[in-house]
PDB file of N, CA and C in Angstrom:
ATOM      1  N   UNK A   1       0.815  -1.188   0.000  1.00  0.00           N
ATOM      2  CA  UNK A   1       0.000   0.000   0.000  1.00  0.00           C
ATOM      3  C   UNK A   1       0.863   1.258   0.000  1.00  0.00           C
ATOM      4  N   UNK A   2       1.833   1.503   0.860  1.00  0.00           N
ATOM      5  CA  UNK A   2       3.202   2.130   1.160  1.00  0.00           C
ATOM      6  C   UNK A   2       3.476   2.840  -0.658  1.00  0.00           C
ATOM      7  N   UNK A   3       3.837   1.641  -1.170  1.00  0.00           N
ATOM      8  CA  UNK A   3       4.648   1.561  -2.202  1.00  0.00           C
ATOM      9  C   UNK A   3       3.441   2.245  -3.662  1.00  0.00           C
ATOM     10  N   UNK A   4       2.597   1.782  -3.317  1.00  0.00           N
ATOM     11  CA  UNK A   4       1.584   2.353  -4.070  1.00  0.00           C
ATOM     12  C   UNK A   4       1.231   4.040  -4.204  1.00  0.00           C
ATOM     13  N   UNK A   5       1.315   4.478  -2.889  1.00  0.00           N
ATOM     14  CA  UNK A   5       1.519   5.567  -2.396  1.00  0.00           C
ATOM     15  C   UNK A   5       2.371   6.590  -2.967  1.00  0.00           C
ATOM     16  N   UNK A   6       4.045   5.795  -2.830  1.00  0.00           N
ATOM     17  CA  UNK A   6       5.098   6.586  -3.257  1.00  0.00           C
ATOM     18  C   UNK A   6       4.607   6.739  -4.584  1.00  0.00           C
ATOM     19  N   UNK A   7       4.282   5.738  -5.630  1.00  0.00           N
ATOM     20  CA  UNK A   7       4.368   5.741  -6.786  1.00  0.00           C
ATOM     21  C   UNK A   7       3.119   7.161  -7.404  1.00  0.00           C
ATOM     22  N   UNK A   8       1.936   7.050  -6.438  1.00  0.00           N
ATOM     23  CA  UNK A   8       1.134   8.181  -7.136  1.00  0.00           C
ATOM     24  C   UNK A   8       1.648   9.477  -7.140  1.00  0.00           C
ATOM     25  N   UNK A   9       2.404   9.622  -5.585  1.00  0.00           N
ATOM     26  CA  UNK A   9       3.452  10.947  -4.856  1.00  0.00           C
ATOM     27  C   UNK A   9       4.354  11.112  -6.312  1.00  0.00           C
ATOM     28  N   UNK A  10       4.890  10.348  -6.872  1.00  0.00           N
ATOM     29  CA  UNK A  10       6.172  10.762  -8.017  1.00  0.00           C
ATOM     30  C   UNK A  10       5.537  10.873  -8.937  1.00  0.00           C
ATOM     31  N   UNK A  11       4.179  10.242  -9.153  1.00  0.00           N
ATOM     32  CA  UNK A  11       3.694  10.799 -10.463  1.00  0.00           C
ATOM     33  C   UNK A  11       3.095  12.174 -10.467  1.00  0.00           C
ATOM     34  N   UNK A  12       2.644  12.760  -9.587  1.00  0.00           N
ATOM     35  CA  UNK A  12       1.926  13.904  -9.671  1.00  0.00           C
ATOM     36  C   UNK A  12       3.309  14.941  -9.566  1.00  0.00           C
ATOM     37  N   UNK A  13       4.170  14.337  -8.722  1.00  0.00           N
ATOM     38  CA  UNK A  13       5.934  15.087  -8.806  1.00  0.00           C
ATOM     39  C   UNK A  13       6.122  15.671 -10.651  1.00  0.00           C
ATOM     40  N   UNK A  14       6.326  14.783 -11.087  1.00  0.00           N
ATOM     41  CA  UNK A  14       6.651  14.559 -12.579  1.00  0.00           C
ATOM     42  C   UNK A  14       5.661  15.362 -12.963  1.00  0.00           C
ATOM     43  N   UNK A  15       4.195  15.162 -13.042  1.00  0.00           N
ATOM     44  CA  UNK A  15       3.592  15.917 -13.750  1.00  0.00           C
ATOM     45  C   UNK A  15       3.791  17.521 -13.302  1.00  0.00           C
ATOM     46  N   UNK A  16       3.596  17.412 -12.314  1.00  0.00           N
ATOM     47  CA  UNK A  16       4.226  19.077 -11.988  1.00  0.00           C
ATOM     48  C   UNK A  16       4.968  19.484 -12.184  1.00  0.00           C
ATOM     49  N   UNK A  17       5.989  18.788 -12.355  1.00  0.00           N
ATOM     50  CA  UNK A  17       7.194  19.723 -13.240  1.00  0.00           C
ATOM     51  C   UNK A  17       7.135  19.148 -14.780  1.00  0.00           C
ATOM     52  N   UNK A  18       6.712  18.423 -15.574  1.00  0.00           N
ATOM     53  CA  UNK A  18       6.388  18.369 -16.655  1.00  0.00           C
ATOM     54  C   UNK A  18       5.535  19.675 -16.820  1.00  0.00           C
ATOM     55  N   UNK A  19       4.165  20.095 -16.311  1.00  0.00           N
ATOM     56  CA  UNK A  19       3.354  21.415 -16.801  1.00  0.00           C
ATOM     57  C   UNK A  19       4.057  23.090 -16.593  1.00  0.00           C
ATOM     58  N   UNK A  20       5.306  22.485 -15.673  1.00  0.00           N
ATOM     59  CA  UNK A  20       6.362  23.940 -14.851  1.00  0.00           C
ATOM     60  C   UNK A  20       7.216  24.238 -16.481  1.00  0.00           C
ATOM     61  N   UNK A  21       7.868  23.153 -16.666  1.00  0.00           N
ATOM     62  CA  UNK A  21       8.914  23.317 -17.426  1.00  0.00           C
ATOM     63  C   UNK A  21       8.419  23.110 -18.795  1.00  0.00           C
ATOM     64  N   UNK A  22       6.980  23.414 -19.047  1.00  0.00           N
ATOM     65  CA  UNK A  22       6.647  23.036 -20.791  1.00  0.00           C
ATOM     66  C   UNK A  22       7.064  24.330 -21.677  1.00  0.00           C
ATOM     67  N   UNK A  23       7.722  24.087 -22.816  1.00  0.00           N
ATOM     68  CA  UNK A  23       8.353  25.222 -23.673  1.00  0.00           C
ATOM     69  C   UNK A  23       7.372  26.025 -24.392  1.00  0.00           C
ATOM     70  N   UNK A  24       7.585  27.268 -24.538  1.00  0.00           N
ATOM     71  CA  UNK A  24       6.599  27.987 -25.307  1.00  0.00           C
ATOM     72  C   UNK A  24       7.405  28.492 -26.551  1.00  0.00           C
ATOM     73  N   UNK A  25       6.260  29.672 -27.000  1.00  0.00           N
ATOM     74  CA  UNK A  25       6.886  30.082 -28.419  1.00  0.00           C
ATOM     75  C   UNK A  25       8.191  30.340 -28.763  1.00  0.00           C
ATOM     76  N   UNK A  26       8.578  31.305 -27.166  1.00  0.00           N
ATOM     77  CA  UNK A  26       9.965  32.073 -27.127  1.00  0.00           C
ATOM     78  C   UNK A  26      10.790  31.092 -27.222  1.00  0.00           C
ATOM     79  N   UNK A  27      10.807  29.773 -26.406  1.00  0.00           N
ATOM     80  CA  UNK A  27      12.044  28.609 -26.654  1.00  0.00           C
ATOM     81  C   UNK A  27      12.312  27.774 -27.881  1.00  0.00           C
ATOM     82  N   UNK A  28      10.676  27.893 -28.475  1.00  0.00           N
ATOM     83  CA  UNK A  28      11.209  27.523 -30.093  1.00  0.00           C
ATOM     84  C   UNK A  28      11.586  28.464 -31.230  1.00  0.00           C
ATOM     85  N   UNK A  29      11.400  29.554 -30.729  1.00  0.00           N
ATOM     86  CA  UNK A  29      12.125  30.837 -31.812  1.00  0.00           C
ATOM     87  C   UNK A  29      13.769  30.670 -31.260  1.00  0.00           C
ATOM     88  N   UNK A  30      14.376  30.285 -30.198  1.00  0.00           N
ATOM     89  CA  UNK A  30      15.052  30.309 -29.559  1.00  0.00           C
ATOM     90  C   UNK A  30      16.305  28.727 -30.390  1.00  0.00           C
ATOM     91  N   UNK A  31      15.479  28.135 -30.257  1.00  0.00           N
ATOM     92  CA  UNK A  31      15.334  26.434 -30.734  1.00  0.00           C
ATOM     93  C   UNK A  31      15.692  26.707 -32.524  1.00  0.00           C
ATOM     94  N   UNK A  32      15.124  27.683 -33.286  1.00  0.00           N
ATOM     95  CA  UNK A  32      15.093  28.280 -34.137  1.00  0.00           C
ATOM     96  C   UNK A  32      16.352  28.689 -35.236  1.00  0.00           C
ATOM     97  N   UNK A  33      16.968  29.849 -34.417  1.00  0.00           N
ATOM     98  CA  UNK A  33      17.552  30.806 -34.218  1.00  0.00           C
ATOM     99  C   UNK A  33      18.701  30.132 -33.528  1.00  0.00           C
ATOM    100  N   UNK A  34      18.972  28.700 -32.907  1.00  0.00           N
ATOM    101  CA  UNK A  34      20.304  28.356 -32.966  1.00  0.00           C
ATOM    102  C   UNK A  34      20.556  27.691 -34.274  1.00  0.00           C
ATOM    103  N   UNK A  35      19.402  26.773 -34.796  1.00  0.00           N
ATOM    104  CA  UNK A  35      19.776  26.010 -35.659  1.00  0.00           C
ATOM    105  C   UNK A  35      20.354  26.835 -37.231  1.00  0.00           C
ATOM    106  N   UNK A  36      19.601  27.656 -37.246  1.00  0.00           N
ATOM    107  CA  UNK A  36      20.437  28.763 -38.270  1.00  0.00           C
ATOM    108  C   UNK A  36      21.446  29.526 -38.082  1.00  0.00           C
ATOM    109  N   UNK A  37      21.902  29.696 -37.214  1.00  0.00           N
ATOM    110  CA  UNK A  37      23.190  29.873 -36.816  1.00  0.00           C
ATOM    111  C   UNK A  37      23.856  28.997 -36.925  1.00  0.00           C
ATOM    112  N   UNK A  38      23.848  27.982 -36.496  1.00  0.00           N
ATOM    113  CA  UNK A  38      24.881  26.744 -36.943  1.00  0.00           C
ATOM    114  C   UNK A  38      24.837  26.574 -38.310  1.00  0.00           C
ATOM    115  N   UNK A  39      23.479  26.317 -39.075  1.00  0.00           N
ATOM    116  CA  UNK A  39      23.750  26.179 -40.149  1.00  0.00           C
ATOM    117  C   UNK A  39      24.482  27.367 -41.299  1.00  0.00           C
ATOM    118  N   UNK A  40      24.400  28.816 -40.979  1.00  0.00           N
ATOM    119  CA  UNK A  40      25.235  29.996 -41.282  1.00  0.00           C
ATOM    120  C   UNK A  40      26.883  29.564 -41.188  1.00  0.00           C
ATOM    121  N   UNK A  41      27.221  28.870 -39.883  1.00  0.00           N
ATOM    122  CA  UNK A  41      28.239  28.582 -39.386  1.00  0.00           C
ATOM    123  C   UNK A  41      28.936  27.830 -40.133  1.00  0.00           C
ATOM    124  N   UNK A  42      28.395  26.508 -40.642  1.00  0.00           N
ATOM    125  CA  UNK A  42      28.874  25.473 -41.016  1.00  0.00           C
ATOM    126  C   UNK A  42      28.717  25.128 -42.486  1.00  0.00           C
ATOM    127  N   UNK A  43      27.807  26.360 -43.295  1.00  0.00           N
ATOM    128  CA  UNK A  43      28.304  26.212 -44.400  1.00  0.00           C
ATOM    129  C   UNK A  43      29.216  27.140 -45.393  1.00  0.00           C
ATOM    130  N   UNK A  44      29.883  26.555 -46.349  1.00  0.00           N
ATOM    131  CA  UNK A  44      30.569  27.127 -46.775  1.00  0.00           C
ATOM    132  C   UNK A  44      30.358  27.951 -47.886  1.00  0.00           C
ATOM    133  N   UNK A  45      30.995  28.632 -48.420  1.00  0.00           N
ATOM    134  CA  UNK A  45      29.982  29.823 -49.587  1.00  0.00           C
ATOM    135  C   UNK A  45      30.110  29.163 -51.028  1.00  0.00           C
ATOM    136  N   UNK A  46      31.507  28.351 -51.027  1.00  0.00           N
ATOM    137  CA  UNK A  46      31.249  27.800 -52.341  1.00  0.00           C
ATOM    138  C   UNK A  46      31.060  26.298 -51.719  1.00  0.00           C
ATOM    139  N   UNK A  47      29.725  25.987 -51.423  1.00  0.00           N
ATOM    140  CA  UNK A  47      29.263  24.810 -51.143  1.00  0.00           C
ATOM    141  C   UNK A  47      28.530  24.265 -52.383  1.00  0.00           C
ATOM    142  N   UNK A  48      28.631  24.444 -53.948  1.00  0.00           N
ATOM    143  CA  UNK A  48      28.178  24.262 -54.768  1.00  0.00           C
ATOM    144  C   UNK A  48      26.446  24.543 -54.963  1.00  0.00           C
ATOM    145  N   UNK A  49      25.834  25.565 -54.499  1.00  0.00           N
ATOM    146  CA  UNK A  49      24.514  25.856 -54.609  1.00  0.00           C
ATOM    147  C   UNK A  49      24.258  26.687 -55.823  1.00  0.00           C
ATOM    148  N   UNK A  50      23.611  27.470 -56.158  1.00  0.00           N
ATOM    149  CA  UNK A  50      23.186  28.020 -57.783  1.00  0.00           C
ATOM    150  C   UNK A  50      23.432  29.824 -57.041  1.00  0.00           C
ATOM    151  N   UNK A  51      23.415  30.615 -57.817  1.00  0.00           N
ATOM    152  CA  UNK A  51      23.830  32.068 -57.597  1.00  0.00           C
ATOM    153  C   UNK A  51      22.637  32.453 -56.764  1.00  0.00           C
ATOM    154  N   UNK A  52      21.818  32.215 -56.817  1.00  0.00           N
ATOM    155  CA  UNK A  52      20.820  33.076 -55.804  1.00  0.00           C
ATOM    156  C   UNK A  52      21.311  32.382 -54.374  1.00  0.00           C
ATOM    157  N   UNK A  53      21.416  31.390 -54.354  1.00  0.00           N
ATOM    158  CA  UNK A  53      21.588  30.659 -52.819  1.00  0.00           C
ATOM    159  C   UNK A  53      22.556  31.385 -52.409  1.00  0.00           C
ATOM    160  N   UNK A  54      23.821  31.327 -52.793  1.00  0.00           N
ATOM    161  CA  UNK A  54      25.204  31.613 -52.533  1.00  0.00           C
ATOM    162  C   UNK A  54      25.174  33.079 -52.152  1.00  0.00           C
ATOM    163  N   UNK A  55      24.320  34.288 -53.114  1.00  0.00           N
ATOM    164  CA  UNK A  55      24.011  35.372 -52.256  1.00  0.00           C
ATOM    165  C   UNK A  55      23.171  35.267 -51.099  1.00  0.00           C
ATOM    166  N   UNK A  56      22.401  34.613 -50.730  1.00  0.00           N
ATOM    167  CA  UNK A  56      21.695  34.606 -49.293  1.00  0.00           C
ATOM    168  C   UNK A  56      22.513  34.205 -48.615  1.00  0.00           C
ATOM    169  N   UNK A  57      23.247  32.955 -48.580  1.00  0.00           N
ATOM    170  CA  UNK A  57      24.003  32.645 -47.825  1.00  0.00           C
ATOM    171  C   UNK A  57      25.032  33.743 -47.503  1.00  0.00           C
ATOM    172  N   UNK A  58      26.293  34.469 -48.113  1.00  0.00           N
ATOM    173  CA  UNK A  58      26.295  35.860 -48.008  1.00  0.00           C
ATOM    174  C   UNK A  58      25.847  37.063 -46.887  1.00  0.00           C
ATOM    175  N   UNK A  59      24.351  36.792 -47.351  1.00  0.00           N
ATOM    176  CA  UNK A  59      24.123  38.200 -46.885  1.00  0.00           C
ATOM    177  C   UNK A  59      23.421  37.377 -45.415  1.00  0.00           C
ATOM    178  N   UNK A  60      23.414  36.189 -45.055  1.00  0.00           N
ATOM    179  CA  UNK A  60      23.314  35.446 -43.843  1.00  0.00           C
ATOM    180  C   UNK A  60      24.492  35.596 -42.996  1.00  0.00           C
ATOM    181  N   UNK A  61      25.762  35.287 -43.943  1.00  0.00           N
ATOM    182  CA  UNK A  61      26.665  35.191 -42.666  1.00  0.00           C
ATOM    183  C   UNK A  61      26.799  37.113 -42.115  1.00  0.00           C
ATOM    184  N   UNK A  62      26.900  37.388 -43.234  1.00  0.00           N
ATOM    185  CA  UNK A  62      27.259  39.156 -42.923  1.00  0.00           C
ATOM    186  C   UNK A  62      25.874  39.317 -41.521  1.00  0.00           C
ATOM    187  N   UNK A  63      24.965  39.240 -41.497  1.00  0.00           N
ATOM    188  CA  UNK A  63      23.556  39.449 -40.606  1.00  0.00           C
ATOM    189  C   UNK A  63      22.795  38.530 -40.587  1.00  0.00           C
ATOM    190  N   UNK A  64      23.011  38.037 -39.412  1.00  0.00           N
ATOM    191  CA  UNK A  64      22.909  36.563 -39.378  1.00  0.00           C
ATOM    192  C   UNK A  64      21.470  36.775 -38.292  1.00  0.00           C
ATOM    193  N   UNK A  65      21.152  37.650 -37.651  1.00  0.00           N
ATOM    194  CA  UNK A  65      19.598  38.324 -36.896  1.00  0.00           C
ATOM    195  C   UNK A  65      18.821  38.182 -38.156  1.00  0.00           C
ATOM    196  N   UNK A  66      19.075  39.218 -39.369  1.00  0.00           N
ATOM    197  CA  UNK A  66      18.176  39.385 -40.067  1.00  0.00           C
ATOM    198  C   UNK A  66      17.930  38.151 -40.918  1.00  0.00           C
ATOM    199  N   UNK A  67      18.631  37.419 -41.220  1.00  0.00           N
ATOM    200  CA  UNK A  67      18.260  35.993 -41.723  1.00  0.00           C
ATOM    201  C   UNK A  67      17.302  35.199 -41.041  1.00  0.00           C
ATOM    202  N   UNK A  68      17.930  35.188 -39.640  1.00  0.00           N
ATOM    203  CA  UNK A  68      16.499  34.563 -38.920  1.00  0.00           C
ATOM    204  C   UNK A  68      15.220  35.501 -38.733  1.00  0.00           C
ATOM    205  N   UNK A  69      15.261  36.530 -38.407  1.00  0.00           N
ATOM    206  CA  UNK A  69      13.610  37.382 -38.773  1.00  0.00           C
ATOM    207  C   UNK A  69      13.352  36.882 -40.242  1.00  0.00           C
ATOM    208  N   UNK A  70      13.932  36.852 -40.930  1.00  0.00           N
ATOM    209  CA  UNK A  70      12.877  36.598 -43.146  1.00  0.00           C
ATOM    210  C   UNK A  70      12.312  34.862 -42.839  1.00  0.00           C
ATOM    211  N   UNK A  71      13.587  34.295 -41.637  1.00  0.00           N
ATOM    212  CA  UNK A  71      12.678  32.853 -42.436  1.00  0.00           C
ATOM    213  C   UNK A  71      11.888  32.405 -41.415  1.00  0.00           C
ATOM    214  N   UNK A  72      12.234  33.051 -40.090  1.00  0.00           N
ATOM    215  CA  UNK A  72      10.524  33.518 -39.170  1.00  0.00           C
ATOM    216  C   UNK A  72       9.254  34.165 -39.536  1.00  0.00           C
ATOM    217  N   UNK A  73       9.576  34.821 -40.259  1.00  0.00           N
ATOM    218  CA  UNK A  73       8.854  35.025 -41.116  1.00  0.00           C
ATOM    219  C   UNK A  73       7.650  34.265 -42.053  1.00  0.00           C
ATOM    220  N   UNK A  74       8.244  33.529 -42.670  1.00  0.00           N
ATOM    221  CA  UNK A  74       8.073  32.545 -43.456  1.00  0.00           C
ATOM    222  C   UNK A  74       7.448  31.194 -43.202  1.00  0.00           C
ATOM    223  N   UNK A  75       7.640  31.406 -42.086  1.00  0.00           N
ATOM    224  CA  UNK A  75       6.998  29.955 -41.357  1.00  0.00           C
ATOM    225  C   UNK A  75       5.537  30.389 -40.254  1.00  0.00           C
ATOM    226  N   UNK A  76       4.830  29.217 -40.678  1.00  0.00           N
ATOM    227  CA  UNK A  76       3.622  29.559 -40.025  1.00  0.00           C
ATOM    228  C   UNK A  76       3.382  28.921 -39.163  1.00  0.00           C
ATOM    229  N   UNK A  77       3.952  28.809 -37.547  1.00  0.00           N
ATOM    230  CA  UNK A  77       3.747  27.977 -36.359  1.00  0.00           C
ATOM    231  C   UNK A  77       3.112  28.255 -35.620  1.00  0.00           C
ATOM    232  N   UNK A  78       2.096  27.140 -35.522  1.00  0.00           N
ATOM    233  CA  UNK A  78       0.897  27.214 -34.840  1.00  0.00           C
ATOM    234  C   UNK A  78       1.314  25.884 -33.352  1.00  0.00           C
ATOM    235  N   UNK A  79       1.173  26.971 -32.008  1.00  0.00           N
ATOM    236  CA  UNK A  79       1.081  26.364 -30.619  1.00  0.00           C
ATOM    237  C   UNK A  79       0.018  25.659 -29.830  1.00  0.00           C
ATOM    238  N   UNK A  80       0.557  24.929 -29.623  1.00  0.00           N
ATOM    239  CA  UNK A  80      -1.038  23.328 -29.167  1.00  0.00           C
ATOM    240  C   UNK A  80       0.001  23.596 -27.875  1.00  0.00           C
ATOM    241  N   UNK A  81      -0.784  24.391 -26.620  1.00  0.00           N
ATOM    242  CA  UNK A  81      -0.275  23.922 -25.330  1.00  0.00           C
ATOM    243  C   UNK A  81      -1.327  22.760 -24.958  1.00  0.00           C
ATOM    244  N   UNK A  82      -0.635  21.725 -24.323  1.00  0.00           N
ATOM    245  CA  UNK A  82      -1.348  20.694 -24.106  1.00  0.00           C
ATOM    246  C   UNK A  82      -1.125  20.497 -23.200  1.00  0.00           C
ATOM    247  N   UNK A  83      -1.752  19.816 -21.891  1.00  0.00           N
ATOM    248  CA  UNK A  83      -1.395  19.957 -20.076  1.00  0.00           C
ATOM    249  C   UNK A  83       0.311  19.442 -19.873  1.00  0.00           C
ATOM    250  N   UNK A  84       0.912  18.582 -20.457  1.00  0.00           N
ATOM    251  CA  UNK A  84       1.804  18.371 -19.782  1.00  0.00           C
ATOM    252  C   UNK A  84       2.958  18.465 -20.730  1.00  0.00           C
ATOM    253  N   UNK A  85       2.660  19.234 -21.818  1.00  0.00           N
ATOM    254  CA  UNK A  85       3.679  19.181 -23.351  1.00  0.00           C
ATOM    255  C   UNK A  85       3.072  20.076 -24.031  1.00  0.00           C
ATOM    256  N   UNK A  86       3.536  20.802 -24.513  1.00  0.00           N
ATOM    257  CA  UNK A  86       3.399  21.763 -25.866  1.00  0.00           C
ATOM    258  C   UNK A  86       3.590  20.836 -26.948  1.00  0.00           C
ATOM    259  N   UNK A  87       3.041  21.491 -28.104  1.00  0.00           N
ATOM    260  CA  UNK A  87       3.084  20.751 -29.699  1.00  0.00           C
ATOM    261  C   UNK A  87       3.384  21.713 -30.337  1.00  0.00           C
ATOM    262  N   UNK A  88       4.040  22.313 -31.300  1.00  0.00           N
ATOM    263  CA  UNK A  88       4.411  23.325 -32.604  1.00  0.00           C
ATOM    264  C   UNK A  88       4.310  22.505 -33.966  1.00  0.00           C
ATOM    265  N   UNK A  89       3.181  23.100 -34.633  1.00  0.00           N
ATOM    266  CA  UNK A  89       3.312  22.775 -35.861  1.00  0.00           C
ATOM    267  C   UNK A  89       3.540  23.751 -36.784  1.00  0.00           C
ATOM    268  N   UNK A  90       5.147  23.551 -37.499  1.00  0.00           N
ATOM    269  CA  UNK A  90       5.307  24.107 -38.328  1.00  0.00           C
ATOM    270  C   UNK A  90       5.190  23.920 -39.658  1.00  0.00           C
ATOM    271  N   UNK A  91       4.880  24.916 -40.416  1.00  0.00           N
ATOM    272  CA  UNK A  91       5.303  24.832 -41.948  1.00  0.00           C
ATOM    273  C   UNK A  91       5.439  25.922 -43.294  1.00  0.00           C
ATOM    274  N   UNK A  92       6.001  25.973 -44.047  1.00  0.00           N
ATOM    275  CA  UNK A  92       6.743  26.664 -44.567  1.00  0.00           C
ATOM    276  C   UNK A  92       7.665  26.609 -45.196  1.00  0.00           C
ATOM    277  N   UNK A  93       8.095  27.352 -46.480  1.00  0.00           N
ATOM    278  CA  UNK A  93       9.484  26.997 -47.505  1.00  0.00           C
ATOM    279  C   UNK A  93       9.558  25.952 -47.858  1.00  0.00           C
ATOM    280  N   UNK A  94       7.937  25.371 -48.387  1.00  0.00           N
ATOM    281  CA  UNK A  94       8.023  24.076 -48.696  1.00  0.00           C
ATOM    282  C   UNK A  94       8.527  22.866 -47.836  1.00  0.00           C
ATOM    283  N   UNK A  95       8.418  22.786 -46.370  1.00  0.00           N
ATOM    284  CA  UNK A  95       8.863  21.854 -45.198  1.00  0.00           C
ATOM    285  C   UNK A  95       7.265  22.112 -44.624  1.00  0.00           C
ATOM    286  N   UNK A  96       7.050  20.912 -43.774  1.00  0.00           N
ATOM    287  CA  UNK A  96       5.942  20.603 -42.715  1.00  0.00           C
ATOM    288  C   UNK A  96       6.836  19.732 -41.654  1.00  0.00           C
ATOM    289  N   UNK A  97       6.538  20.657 -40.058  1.00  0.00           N
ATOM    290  CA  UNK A  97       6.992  18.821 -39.530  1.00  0.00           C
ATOM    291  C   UNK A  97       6.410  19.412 -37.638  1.00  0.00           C
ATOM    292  N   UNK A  98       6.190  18.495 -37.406  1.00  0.00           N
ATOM    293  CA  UNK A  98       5.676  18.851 -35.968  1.00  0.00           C
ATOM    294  C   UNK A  98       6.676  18.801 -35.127  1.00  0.00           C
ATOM    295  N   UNK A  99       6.481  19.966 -33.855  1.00  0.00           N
ATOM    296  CA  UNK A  99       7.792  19.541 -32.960  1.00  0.00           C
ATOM    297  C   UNK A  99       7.357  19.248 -31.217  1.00  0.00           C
ATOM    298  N   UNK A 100       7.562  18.764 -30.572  1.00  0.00           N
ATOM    299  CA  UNK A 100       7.067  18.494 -29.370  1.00  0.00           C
ATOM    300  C   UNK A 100       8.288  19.049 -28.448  1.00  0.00           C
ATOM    301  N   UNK A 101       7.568  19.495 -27.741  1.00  0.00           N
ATOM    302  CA  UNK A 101       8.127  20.254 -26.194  1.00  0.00           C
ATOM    303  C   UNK A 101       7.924  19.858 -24.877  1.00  0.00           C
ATOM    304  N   UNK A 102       8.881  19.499 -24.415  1.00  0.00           N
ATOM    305  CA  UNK A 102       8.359  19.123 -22.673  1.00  0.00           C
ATOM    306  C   UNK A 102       9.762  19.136 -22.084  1.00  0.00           C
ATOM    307  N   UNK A 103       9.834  19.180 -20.691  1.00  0.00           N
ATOM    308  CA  UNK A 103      11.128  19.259 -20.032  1.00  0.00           C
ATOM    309  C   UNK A 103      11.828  20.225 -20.300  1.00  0.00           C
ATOM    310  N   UNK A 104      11.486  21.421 -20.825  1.00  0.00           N
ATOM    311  CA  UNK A 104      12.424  22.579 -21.551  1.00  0.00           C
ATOM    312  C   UNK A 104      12.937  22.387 -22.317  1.00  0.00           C
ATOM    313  N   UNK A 105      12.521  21.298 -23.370  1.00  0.00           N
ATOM    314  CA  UNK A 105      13.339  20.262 -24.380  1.00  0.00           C
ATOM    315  C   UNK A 105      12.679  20.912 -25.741  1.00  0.00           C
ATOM    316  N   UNK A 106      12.878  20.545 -26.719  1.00  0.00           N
ATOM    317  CA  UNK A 106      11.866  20.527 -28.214  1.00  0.00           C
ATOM    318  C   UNK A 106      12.615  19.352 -29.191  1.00  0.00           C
ATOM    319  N   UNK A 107      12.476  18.774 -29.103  1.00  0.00           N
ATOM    320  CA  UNK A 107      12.735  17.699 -30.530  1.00  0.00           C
ATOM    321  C   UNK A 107      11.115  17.913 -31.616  1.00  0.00           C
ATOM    322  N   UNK A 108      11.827  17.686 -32.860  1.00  0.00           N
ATOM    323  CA  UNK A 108      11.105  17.279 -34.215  1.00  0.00           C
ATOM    324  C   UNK A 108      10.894  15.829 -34.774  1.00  0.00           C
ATOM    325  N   UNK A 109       9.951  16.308 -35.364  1.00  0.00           N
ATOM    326  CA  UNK A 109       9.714  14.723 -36.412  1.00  0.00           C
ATOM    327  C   UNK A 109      10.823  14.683 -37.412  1.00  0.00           C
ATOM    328  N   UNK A 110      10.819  16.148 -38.162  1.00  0.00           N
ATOM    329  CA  UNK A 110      11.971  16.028 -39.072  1.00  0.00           C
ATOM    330  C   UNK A 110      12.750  17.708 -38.821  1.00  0.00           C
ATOM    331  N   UNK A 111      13.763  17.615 -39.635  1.00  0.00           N
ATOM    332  CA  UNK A 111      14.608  18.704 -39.405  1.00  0.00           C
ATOM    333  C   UNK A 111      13.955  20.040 -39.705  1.00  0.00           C
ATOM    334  N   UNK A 112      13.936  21.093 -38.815  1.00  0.00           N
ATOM    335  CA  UNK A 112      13.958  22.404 -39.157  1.00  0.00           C
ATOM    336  C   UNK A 112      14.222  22.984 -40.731  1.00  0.00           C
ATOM    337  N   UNK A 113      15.483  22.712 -40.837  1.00  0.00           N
ATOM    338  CA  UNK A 113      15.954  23.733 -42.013  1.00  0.00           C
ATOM    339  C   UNK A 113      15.975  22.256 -43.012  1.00  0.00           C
ATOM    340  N   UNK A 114      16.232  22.916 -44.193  1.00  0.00           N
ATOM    341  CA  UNK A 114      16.195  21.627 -45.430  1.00  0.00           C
ATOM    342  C   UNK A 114      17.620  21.258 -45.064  1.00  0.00           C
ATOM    343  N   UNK A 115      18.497  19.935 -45.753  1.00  0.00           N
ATOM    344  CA  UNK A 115      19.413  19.357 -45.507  1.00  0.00           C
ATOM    345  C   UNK A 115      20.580  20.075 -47.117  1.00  0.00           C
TER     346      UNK A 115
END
């Protein structure tokens, strides 16, 4: 009975900090806004892309804020707070993919930016 006890005590533990620590908009603009930065970071300018790319990329690394405002922009994410997890569904620039939030965490179904 004891043991039964503890176990409801840690679940309502968990859920309370599961609904404390659920991520909102700001942590996935956040979530966002690193991944384009890395990807600014890590690619290279003659990475073989066609002339329009190669100028964005360009004018990304030079202002690398304003790159992420155009493709925030661009994307239309819609927030499902749900009691113990947030949901973000994004889509945009020709990508769809849902992302789930909990623990101050966000993982995706599929990647943010194209590959």
């Amino acid at each position: 009975m004891r043991l039964i006890m503890w176990a409801i005590v840690l679940a309502a533990l968990l859920a309370a900090a599961a609904w404390a620590t659920r991520p909102g908009l700001a942590e996935f603009d956040a979530l966002l806004r690193g991944a384009i930065q890395t990807r600014i970071a890590t690619t290279d300018v003659d990475a073989g892309g066609g002339a329009l790319e190669t100028v964005a990329l360009v004018g990304c690394k030079l202002k690398p804020s304003a790159c992420f405002d155009l493709i925030r922009q661009s994307l239309d994410v819609a927030e499902e707070n749900l009691t113990l997890y947030t949901r973000f569904h994004v889509k945009g620039l020709d990508r769809e993919t849902t992302c789930t939030g909990a623990f101050t965490r966000i993982w995706c179904a599929r990647p943010l930016l194209a590959d």
